[in-house]
Protein backbone atom coordinates (compact mmCIF):
# COMPACT_ATOMS: atom_id res chain seq x y z
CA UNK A 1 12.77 -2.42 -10.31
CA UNK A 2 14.98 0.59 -9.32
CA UNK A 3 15.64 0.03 -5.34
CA UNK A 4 16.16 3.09 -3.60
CA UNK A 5 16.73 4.03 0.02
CA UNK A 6 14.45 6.06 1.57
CA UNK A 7 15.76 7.47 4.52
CA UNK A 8 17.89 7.18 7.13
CA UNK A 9 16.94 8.06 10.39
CA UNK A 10 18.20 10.08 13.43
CA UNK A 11 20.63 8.55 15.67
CA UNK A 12 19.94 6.32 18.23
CA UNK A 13 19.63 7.37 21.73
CA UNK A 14 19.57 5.10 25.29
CA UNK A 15 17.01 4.26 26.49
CA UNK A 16 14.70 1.88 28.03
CA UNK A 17 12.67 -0.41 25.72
CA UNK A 18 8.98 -1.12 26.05
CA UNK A 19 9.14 -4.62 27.60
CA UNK A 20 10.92 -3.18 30.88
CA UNK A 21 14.30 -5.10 30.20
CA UNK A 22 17.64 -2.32 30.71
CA UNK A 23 18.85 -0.43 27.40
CA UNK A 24 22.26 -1.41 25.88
CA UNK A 25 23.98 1.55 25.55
CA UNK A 26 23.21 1.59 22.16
CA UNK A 27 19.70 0.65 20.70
CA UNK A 28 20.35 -1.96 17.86
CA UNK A 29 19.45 -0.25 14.31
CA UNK A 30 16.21 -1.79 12.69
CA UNK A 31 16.59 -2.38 8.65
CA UNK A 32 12.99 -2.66 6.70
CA UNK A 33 12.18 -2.94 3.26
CA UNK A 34 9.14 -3.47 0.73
CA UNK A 35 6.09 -1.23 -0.59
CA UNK A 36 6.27 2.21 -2.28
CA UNK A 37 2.72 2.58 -1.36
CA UNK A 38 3.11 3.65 2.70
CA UNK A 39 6.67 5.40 1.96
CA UNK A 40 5.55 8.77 2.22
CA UNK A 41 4.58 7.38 5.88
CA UNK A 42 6.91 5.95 7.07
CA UNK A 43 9.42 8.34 6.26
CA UNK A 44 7.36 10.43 8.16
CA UNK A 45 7.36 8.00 11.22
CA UNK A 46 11.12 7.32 10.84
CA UNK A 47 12.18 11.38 11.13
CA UNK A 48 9.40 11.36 14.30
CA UNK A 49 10.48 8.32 16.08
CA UNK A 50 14.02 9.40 15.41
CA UNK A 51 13.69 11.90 17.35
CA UNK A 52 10.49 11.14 19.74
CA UNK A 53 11.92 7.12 20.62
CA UNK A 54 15.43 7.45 19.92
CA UNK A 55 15.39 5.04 17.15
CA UNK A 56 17.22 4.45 14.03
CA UNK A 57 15.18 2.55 11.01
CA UNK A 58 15.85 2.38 7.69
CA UNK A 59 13.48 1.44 4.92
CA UNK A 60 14.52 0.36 1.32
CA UNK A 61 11.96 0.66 -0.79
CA UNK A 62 12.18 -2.33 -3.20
CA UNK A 63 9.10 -3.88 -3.10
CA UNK A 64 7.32 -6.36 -1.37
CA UNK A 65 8.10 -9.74 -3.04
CA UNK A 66 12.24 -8.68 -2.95
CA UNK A 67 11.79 -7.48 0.94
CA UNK A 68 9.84 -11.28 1.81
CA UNK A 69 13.25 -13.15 0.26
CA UNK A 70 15.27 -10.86 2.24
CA UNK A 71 13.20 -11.21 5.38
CA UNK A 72 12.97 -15.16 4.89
CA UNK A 73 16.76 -14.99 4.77
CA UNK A 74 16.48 -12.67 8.01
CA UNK A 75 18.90 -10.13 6.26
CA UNK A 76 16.31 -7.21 7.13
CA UNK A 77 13.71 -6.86 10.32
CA UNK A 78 10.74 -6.29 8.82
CA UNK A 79 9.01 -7.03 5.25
CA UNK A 80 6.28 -4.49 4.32
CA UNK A 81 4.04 -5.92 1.70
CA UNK A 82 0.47 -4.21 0.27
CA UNK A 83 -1.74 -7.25 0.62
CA UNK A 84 -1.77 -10.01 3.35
CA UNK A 85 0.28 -13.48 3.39
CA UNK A 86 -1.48 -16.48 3.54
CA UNK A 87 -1.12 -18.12 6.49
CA UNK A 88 0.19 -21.24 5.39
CA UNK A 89 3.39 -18.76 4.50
CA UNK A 90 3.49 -17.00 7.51
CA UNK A 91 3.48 -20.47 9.56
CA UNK A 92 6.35 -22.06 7.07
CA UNK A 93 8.76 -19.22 7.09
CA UNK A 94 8.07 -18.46 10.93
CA UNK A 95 6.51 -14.98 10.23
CA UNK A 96 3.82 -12.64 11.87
CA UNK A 97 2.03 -9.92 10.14
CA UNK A 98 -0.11 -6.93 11.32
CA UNK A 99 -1.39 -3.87 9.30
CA UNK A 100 -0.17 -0.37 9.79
CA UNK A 101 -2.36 2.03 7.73
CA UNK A 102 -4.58 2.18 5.19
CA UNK A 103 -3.49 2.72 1.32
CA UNK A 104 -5.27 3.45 -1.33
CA UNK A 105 -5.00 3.11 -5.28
CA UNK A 106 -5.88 5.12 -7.66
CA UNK A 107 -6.29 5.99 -11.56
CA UNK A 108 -5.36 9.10 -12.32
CA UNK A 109 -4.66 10.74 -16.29
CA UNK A 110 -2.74 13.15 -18.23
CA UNK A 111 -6.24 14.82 -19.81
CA UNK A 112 -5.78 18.75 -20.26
CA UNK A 113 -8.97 20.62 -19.63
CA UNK A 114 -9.52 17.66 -16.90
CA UNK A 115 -9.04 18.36 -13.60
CA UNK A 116 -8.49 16.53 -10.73
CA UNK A 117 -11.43 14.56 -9.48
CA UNK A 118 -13.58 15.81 -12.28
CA UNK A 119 -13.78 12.69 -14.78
CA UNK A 120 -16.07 9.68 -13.68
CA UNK A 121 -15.73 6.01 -14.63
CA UNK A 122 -17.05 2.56 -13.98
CA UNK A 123 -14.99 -0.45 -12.82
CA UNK A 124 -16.13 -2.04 -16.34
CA UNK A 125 -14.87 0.85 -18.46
CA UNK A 126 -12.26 1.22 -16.48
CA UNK A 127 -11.27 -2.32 -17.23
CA UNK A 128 -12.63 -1.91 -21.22
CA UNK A 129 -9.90 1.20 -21.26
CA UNK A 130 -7.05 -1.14 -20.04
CA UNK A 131 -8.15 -4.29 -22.57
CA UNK A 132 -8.22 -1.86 -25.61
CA UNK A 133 -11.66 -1.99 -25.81
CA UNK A 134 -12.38 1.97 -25.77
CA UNK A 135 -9.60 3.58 -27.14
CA UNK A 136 -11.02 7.44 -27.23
CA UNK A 137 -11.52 9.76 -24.54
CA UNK A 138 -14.70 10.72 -26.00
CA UNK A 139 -15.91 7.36 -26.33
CA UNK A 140 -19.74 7.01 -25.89
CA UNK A 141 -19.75 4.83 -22.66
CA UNK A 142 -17.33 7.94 -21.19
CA UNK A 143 -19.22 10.46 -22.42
CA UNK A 144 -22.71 8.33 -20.51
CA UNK A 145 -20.86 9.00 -17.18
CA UNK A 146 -19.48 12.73 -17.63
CA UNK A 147 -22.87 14.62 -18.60
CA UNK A 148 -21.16 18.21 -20.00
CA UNK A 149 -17.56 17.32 -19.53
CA UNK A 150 -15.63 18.73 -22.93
CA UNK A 151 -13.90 15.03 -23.48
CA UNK A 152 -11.26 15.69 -26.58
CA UNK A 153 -11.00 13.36 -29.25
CA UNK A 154 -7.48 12.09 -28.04
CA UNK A 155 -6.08 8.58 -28.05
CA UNK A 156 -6.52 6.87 -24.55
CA UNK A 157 -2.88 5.71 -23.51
CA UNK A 158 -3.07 2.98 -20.79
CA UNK A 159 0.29 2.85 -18.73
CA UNK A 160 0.50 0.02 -16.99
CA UNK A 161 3.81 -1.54 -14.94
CA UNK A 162 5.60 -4.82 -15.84
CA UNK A 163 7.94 -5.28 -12.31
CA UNK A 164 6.27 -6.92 -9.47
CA UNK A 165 3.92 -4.34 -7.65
CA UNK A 166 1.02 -4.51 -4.81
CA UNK A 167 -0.67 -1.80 -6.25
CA UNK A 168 -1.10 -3.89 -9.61
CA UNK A 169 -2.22 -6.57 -7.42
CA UNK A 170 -4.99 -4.06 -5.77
CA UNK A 171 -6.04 -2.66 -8.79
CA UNK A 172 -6.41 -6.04 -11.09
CA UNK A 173 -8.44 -7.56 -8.27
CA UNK A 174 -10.74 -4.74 -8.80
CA UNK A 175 -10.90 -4.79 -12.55
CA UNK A 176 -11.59 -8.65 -11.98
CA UNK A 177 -14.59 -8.09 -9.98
CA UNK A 178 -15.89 -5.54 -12.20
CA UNK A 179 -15.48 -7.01 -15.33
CA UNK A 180 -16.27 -10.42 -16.35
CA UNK A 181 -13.78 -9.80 -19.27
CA UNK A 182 -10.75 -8.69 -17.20
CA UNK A 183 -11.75 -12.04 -15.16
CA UNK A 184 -11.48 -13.98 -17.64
CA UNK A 185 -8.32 -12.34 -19.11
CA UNK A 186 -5.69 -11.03 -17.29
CA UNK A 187 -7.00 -11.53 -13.80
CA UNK A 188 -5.68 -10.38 -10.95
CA UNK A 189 -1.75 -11.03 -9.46
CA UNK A 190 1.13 -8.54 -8.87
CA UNK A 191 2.55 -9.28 -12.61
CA UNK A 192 -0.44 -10.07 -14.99
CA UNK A 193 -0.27 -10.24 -18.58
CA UNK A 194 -1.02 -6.82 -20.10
CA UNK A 195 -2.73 -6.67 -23.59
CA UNK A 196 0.19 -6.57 -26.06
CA UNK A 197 -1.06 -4.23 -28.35
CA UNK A 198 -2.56 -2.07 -25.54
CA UNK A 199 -0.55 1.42 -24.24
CA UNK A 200 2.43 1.52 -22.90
CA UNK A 201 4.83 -0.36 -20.40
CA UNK A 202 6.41 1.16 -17.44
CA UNK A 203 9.46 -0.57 -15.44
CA UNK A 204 8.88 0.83 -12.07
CA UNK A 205 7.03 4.17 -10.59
CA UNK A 206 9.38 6.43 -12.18
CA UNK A 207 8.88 5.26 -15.22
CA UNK A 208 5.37 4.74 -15.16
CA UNK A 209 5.23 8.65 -13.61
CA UNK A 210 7.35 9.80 -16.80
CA UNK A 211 5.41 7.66 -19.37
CA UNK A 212 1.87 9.53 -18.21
CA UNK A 213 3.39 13.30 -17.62
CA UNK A 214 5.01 13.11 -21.16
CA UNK A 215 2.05 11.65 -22.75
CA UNK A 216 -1.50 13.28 -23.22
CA UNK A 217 -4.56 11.34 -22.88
CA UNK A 218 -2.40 8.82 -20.67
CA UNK A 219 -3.92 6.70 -17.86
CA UNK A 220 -2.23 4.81 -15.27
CA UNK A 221 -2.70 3.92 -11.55
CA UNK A 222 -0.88 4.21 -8.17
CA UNK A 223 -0.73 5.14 -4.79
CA UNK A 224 -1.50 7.85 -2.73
CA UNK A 225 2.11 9.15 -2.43
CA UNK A 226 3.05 8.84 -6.12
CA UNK A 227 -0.17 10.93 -6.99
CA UNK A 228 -0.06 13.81 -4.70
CA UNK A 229 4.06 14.05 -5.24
CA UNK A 230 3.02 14.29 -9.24
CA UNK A 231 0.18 16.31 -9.10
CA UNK A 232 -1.85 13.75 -10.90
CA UNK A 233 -5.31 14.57 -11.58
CA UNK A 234 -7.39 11.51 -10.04
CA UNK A 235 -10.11 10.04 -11.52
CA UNK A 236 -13.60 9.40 -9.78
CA UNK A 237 -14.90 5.51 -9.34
CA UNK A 238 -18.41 4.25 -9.39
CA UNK A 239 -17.91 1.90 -6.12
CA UNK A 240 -20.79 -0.66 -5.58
CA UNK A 241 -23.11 1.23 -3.80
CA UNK A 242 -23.65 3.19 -6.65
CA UNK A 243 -21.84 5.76 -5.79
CA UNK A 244 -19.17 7.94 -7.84
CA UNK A 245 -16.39 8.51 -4.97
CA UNK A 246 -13.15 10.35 -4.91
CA UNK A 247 -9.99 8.65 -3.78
CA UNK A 248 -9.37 10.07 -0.02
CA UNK A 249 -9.06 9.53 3.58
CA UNK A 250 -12.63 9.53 4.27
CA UNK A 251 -13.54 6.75 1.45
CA UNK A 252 -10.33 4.65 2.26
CA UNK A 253 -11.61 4.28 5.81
CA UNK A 254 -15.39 3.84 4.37
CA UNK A 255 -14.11 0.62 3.09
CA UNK A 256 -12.11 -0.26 6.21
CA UNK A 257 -14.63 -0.02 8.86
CA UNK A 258 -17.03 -2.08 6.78
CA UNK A 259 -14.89 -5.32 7.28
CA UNK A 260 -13.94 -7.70 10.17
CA UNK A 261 -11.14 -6.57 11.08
CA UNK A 262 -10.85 -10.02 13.82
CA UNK A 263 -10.28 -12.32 10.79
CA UNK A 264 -7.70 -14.40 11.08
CA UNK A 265 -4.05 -13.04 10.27
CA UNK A 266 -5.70 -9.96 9.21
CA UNK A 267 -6.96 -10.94 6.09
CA UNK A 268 -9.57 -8.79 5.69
CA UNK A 269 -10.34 -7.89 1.75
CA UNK A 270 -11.53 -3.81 1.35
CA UNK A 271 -11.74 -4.08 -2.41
CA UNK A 272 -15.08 -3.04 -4.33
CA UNK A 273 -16.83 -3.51 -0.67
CA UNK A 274 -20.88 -2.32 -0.73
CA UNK A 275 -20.36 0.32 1.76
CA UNK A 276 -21.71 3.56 1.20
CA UNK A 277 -19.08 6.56 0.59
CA UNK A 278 -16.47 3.46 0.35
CA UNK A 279 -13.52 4.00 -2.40
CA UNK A 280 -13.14 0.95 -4.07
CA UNK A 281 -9.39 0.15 -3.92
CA UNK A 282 -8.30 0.01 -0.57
CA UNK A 283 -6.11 -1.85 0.94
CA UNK A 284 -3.67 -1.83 3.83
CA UNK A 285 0.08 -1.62 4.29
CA UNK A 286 1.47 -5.29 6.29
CA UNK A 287 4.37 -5.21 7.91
CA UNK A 288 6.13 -9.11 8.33
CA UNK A 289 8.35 -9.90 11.08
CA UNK A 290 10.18 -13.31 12.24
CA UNK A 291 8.51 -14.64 15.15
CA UNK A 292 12.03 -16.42 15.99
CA UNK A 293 14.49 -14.16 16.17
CA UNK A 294 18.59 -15.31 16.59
CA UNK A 295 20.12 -14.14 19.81
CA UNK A 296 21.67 -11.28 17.71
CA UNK A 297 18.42 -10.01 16.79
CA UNK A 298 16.08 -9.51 19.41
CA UNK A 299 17.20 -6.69 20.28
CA UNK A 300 15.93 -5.28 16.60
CA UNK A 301 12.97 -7.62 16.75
CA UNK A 302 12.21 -5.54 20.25
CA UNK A 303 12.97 -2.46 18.59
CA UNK A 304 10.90 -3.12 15.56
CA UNK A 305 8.00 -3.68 18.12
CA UNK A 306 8.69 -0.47 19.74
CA UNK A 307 8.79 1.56 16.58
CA UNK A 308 5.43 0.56 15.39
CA UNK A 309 4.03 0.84 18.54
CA UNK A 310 5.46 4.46 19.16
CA UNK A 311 4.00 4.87 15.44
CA UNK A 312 0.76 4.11 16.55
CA UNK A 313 0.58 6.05 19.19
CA UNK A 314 2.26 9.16 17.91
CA UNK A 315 1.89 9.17 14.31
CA UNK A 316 -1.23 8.51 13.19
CA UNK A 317 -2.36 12.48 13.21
CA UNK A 318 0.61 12.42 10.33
CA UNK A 319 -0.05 9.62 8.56
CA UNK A 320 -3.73 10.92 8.53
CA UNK A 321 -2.40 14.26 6.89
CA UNK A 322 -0.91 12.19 4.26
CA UNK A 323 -3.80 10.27 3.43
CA UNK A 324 -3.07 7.48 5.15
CA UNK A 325 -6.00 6.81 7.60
CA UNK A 326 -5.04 4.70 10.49
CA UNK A 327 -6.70 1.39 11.48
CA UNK A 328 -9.46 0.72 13.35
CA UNK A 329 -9.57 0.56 17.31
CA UNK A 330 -9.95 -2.84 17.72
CA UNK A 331 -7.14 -3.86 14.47
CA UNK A 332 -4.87 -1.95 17.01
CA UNK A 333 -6.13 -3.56 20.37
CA UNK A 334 -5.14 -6.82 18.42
CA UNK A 335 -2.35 -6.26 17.22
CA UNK A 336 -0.21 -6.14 20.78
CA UNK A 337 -1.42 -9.84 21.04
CA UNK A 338 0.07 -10.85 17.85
CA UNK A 339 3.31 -9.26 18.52
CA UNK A 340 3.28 -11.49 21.83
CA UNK A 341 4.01 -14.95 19.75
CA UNK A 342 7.87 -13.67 18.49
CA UNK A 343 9.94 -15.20 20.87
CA UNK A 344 13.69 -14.99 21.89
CA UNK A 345 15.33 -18.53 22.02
CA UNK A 346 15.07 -19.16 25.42
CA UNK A 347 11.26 -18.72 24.49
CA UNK A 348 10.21 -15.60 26.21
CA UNK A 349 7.67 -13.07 24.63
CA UNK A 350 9.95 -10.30 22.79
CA UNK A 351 7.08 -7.40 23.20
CA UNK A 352 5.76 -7.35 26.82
CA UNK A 353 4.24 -4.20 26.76
């Protein structure tokens, strides 16, 4: 996968950190790295916090399996990863999680005369579309969904990616639940194998975004960012209600609020939930941190802390313009606690707010 840095933020100014304890005269710098999907985000929270905290982050985004390895072998502050850790992980590699905001995924085509929104499918011909199994736009079991829709005759060109991705993890655990074939086939994972014979390959977003915009009667899948920066036209999904829902802030948190959001770890699972109005791939951005920080990086643990925590308190009218809807009241009320078990090595709590 291409890595790319984001952004780098303002400078840092003094000042005096959450937990009470005096500033250094200089704020240590707090490195992150992981997801495309919350980028748009946390770019956003970077420039305000920048600014609002005087703090510097950086985020690489490489993805989230690369940003783990490099948070494992503590040579960034915090891993953010698209689906949550097991806990079993999290214990063995001395690591806390928490989500941050919402994300969505979503299908979107290259269909002229289709506009965005405007073409409806089901999780199982969704799934058929991506086995090879319907292979025209104006396929009967579209055509069932779509009432007067003028569907063209054109070849249906799946794009799917081949690198390591959370939104491929997202949207195969959908397809798996429903489709008995794609369960019994590819399943779900963050690589799975792809039909051979089936569309096209794409290393990476930017060349999955390339594939679909040179390519009519193309379908792939992504995030919220990648869509909106692309102009994609989304596609509608039939969730389990019953329902044919667009992909937006107000399904995304349809999905969220019908979960428990005290489970353990914050494993909560928001795909193909019954709720009504829910969209049904959602998921939610996880940041990782080390809950046993070297002497040389509390400080940045600290600071890591009080970036999210500024985030949350100051951002989430943002991240809600961007389609990012922010987590539930009592997610955030728990969240605090978590951050409570990283410890410095004398063994007091890092985050005292």
């Amino acid at each position: 996968m291409q890595r790319r840095s984001l952004l780098l933020a303002a400078g840092v100014a003094a000042a005096l950190p959450s937990s009470g304890r005096p500033a250094r005269a200089q704020a240590a710098a707090v490195a992150g790295a992981g997801s495309a999907l919350p980028r748009a985000v946390f770019q956003k929270w970077i420039e305000m916090a920048g600014s609002g905290a005087g703090l510097k982050v950086t985020y690489e985004r490489n993805g989230g399996s690369a940003a783990i390895e490099q948070l494992k072998n503590r040579t960034i502050d915090f891993a953010s990863v698209d689906f949550p850790r097991r806990s079993a992980m999290l214990r063995e590699n001395h690591l806390i999680q928490f989500p941050t905001v919402l994300t969505g995924v979503m299908p979107f085509v290259n269909l002229p005369g289709v506009t965005d929104g405007q073409l409806r499918l089901t999780g199982e011909v969704l799934a058929d579309i991506f086995l090879g199994k319907i292979s025209k736009w104006n396929d009967a079991k579209i055509k069932a969904e779509n009432g007067s829709l003028n569907l063209p005759a054109t070849n249906i060109v799946p794009v799917h990616r081949i690198d390591s991705s959370g939104a491929t993890m997202l949207f195969t655990t959908y397809l798996s639940r429903a489709s008995e074939a794609w369960a019994a086939g590819p399943r779900a994972g963050t690589l799975v194998q792809w039909p051979a014979s089936v569309g096209a390959a794409a290393d990476g977003l930017e060349a999955l975004t390339a594939k679909v915009k040179s390519t009519p009667g193309a379908i792939a899948f992504a995030g919220v960012t990648t869509v909106k920066e692309n102009n994609f036209s989304t596609v509608a999904l039939k969730n389990r209600a019953g329902e044919f829902v667009r992909a937006d802030g107000a399904s995304f948190s349809k999905a969220a609020y019908s979960v428990d959001w005290t489970t353990p770890a914050f494993s909560m699972d928001m795909v193909d939930t019954d709720a009504a109005g829910a969209w049904p791939i959602v998921g939610s951005n996880y940041v990782l941190v080390p809950d046993n920080p070297t002497a040389e990086k509390v400080e940045a643990a600290r600071n890591t802390f009080k970036f999210f925590d500024w985030a949350f308190k100051n951002g989430y009218g943002a991240a809600t313009e961007l389609n990012y809807p922010a987590m539930p009241t009592v997610a955030r009320e728990r969240i605090a606690n978590v951050w409570r078990r990283a410890k410095d090595p004398s063994g007091r709590p890092i985050w005292e707010a």
